[in-house]
C-alpha atoms as a PDB file:
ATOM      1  CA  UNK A   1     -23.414  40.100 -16.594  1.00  0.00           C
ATOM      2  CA  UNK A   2     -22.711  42.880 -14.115  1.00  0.00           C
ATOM      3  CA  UNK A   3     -22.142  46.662 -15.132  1.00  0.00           C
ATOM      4  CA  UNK A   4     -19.446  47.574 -17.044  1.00  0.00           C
ATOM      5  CA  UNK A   5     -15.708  48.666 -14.215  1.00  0.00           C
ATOM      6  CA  UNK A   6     -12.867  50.777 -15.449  1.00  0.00           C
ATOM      7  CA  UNK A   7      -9.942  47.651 -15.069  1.00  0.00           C
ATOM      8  CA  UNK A   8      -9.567  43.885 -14.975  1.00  0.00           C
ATOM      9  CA  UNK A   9      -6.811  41.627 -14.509  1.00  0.00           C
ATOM     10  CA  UNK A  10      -7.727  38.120 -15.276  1.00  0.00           C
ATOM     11  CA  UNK A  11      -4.831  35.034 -14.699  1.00  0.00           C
ATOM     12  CA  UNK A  12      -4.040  33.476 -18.018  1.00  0.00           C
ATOM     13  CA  UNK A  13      -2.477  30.068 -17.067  1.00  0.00           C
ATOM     14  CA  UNK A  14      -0.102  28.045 -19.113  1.00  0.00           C
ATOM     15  CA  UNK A  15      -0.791  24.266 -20.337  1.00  0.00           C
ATOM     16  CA  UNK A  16       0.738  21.137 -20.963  1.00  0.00           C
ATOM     17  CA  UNK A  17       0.260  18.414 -23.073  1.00  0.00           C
ATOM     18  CA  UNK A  18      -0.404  14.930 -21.265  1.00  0.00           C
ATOM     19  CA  UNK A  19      -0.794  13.180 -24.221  1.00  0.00           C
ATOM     20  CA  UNK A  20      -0.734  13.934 -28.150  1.00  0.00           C
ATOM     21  CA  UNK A  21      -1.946  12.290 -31.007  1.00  0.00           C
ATOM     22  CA  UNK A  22      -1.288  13.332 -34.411  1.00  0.00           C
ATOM     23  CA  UNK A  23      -4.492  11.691 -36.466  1.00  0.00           C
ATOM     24  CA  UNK A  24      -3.318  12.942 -39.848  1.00  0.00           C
ATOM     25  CA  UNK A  25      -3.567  16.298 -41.847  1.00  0.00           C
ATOM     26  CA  UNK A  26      -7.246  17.709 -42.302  1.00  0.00           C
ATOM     27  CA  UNK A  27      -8.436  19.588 -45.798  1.00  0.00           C
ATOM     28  CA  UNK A  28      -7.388  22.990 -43.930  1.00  0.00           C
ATOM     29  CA  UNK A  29      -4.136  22.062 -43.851  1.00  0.00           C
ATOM     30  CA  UNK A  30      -4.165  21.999 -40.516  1.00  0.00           C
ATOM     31  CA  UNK A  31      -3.659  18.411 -38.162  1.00  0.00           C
ATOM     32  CA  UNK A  32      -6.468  16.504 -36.607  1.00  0.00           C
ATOM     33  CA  UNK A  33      -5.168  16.065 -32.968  1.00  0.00           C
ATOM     34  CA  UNK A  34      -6.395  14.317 -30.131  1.00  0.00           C
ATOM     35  CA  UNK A  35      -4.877  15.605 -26.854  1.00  0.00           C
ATOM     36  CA  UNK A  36      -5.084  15.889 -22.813  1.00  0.00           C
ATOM     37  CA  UNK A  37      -4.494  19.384 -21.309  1.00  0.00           C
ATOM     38  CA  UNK A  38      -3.528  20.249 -18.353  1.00  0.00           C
ATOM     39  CA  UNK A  39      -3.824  24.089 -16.782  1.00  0.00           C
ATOM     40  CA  UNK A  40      -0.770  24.981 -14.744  1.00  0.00           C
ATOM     41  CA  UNK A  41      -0.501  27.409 -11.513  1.00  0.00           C
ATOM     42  CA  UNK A  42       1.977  29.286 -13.888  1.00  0.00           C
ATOM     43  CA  UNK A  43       0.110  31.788 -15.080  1.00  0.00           C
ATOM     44  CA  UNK A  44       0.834  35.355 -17.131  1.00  0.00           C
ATOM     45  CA  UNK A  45      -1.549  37.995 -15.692  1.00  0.00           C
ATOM     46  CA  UNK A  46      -3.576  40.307 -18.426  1.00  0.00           C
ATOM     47  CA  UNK A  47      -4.382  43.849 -16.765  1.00  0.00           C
ATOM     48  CA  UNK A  48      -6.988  46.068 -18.809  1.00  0.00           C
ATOM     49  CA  UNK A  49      -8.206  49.445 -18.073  1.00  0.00           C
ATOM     50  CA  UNK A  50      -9.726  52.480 -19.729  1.00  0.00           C
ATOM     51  CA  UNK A  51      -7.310  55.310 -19.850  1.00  0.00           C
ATOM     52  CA  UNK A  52      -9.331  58.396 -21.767  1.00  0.00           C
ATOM     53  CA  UNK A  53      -5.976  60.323 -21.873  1.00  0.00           C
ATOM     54  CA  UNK A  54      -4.854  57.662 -24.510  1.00  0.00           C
ATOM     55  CA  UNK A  55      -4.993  58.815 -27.861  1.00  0.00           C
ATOM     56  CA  UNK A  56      -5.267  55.388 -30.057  1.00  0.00           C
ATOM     57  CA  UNK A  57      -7.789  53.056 -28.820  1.00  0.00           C
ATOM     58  CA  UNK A  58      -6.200  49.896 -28.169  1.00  0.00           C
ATOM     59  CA  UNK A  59      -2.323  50.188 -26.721  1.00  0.00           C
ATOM     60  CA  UNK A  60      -0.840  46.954 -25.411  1.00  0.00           C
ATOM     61  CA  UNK A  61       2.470  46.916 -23.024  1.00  0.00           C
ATOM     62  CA  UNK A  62       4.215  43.744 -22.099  1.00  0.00           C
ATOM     63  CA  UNK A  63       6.248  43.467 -18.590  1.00  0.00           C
ATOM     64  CA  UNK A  64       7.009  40.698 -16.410  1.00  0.00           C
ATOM     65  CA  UNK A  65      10.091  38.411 -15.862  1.00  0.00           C
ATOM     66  CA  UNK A  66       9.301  36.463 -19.176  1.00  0.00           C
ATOM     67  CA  UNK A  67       8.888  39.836 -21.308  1.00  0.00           C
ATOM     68  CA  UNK A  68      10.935  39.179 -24.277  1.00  0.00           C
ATOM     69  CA  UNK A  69      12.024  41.270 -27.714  1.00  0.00           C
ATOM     70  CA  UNK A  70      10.170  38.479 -29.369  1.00  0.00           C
ATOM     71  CA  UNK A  71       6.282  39.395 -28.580  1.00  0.00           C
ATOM     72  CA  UNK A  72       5.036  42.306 -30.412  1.00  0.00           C
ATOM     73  CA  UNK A  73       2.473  44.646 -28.895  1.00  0.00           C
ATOM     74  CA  UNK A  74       0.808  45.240 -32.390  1.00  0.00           C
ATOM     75  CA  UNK A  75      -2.059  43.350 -34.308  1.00  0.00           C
ATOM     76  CA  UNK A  76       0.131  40.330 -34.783  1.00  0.00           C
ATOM     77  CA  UNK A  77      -0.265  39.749 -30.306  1.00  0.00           C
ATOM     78  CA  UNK A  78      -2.894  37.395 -30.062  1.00  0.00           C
ATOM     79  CA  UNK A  79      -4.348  39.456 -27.275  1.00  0.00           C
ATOM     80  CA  UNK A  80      -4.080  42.986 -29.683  1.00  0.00           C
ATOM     81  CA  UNK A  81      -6.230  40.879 -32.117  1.00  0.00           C
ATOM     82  CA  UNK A  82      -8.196  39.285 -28.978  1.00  0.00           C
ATOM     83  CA  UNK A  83      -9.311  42.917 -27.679  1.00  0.00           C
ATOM     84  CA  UNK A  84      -9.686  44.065 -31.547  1.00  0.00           C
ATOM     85  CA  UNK A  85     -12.325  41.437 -31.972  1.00  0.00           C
ATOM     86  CA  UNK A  86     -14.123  42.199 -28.818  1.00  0.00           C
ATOM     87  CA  UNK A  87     -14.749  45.511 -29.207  1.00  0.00           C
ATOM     88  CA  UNK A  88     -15.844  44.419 -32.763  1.00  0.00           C
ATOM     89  CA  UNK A  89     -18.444  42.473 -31.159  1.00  0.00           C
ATOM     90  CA  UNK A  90     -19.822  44.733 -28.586  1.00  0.00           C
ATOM     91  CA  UNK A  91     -19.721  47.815 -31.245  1.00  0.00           C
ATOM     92  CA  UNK A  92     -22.084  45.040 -33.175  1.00  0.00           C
ATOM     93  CA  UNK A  93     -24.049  44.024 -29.937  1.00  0.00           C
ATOM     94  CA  UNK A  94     -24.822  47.467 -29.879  1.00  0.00           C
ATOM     95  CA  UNK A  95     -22.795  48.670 -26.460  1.00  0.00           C
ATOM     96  CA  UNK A  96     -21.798  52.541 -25.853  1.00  0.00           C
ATOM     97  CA  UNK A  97     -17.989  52.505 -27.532  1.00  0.00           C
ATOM     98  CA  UNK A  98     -15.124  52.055 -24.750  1.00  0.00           C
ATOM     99  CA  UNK A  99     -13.122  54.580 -23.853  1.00  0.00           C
ATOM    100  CA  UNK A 100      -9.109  53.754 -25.395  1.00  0.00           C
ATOM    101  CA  UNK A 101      -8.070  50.634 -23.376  1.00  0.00           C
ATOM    102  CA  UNK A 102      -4.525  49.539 -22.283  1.00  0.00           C
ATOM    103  CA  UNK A 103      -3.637  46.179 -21.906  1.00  0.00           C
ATOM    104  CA  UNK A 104      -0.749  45.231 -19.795  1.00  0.00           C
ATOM    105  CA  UNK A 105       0.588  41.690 -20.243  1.00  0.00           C
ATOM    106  CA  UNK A 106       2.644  40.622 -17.667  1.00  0.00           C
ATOM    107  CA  UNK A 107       4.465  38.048 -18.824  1.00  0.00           C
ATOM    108  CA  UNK A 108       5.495  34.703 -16.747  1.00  0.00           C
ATOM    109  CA  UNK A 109       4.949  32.219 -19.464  1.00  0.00           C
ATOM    110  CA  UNK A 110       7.848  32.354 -21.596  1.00  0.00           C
ATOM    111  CA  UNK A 111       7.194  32.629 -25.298  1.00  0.00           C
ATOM    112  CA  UNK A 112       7.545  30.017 -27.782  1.00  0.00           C
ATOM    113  CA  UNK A 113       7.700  27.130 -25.185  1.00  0.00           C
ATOM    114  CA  UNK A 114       4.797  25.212 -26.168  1.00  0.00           C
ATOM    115  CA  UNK A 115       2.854  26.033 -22.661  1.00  0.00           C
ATOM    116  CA  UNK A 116       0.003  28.019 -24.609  1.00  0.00           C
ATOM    117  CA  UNK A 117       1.440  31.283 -23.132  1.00  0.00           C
ATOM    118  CA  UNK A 118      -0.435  33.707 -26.588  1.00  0.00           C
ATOM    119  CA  UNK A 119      -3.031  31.034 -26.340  1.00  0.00           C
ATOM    120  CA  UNK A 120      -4.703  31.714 -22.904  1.00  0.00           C
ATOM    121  CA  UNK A 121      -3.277  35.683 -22.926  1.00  0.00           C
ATOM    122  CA  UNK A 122      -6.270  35.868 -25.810  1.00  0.00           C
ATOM    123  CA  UNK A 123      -8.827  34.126 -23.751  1.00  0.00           C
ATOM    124  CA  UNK A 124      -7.930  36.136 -20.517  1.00  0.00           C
ATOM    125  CA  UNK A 125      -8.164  38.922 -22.834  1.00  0.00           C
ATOM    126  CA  UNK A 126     -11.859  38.291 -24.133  1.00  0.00           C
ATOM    127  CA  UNK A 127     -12.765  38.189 -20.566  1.00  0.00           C
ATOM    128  CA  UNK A 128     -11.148  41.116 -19.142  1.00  0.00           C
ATOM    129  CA  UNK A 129     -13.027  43.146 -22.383  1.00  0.00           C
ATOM    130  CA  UNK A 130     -16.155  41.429 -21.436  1.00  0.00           C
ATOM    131  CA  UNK A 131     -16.159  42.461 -17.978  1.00  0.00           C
ATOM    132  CA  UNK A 132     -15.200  45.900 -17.951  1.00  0.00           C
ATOM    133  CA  UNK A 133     -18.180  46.295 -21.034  1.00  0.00           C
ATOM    134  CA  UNK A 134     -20.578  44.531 -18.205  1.00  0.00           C
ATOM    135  CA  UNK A 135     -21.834  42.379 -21.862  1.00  0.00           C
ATOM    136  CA  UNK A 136     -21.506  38.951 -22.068  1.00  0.00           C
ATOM    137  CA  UNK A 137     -20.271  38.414 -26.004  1.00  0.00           C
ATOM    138  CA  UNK A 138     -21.606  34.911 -26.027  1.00  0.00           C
ATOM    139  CA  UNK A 139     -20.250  31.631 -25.196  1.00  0.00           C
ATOM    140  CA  UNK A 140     -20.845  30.147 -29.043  1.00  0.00           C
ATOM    141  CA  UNK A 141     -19.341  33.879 -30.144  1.00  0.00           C
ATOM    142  CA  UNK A 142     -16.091  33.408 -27.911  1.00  0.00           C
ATOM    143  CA  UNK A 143     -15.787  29.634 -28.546  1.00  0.00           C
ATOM    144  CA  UNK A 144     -15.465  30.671 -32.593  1.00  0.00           C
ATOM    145  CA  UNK A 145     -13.288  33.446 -32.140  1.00  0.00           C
ATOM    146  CA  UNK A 146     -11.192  31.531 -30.281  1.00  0.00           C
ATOM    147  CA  UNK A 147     -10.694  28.918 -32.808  1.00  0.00           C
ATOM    148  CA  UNK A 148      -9.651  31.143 -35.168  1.00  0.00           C
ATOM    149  CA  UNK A 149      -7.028  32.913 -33.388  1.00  0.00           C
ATOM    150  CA  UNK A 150      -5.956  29.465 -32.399  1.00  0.00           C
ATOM    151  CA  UNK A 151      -5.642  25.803 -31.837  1.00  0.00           C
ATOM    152  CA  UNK A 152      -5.223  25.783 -28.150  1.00  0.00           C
ATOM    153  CA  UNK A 153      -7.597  29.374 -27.171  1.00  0.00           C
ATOM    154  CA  UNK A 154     -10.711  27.026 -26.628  1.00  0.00           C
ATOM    155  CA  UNK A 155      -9.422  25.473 -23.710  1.00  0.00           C
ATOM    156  CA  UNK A 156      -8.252  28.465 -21.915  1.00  0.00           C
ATOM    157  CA  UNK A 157     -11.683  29.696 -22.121  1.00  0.00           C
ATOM    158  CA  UNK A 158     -13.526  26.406 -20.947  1.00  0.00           C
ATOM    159  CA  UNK A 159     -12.012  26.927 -17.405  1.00  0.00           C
ATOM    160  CA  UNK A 160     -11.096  23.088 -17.316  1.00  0.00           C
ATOM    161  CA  UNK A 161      -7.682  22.081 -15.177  1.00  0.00           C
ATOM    162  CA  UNK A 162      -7.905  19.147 -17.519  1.00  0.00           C
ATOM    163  CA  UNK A 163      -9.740  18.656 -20.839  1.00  0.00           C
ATOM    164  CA  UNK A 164      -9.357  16.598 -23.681  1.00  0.00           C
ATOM    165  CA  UNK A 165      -9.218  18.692 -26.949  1.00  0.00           C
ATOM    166  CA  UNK A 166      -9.888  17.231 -30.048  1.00  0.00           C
ATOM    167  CA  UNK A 167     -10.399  18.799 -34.075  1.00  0.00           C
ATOM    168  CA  UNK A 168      -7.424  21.370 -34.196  1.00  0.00           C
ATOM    169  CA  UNK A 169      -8.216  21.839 -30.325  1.00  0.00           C
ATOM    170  CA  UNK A 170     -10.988  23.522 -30.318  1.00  0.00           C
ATOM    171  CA  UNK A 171     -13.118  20.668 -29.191  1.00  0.00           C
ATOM    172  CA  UNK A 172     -13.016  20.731 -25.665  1.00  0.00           C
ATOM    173  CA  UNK A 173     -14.148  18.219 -23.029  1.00  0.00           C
ATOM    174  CA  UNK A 174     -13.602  18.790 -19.273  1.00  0.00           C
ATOM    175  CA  UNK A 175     -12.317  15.539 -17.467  1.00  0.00           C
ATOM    176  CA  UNK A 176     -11.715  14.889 -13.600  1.00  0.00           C
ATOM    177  CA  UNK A 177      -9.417  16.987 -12.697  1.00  0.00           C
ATOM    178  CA  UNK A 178      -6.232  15.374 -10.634  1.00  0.00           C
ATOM    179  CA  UNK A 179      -6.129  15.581  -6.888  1.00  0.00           C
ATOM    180  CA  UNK A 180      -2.230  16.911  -7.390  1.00  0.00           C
ATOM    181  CA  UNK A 181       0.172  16.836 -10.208  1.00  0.00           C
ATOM    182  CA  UNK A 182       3.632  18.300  -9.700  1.00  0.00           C
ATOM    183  CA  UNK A 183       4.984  18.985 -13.235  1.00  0.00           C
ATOM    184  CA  UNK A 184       8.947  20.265 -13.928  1.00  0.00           C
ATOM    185  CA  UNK A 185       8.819  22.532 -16.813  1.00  0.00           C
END
């Protein structure tokens, strides 16, 4: 990975489902599913930067013409807890602490929709961290963090237009990705 920058912005598209199937409930309580993603051109963009005139070390802001009352900018954001986790990691990897970072989410996605708007804002996340540290946190690291934030995060991360995604989604399979799909949201 390349040396650690001062900002990032990194495109956080949303998804749709092509096809769903609900195999029956899992001893997690979660769903076994069995789906086809697709990545859209609408995308939420998440901006991160070091700001050493910040006094706490993790402040998140959300503009945009989808910014609603209805996404926090505390630890229940995915991308709050996305950034929290990653500077977890590196602080384990051993990497020089980061100087307070703000993390603008500008918001295009609308929330709640079902387009995996939180979703791939904590995968854009991971990588905007990862970047401006110049330390890659690991692919098998990411993939399980991921997960646990939620069903749909793996995908965002595998950089797949299309994908099928089985488990709770966090089995991920690119597939050939279509020469053009117009889709009306």
């Amino acid at each position: 990975m390349s040396a650690a920058r001062n900002s990032h912005t990194a495109l956080a598209p949303a998804k749709v489902n092509l096809t769903l199937e609900v195999l029956g409930r899992r001893p997690d309580g979660f769903h076994e599913l069995r789906t086809v993603l697709l990545a859209l051109d609408l995308c939420d963009r998440v901006h991160v930067r070091c700001d050493s005139r910040q006094e706490s070390p993790l402040q998140l802001c959300v503009t945009g013409p989808a910014a609603s009352e209805d996404i926090p900018t505390d630890e229940r954001n995915l991308v709050h807890r996305a950034a929290q986790l990653a500077l977890t990691r590196l602080a384990d990897m051993g990497t020089a602490p980061l100087p307070p970072l703000c993390i603008e989410l500008e918001k295009h996605v609308p929330s709640q929709a079902g387009l995996g708007g939180g979703s791939s804002d904590a995968a854009a996340t991971l990588r905007s961290v990862q970047a401006i540290a110049g330390r890659d946190l690991g692919r098998e690291w990411r993939q399980e963090t991921l997960a646990e934030l939620g069903s749909d995060c793996v995908f965002f991360d595998a950089g797949a237009v299309v994908a099928l995604c089985e488990g709770r989604g966090e089995r991920v399979r690119a597939l050939p990705a279509p020469h053009q799909w117009n889709v009306a949201l």
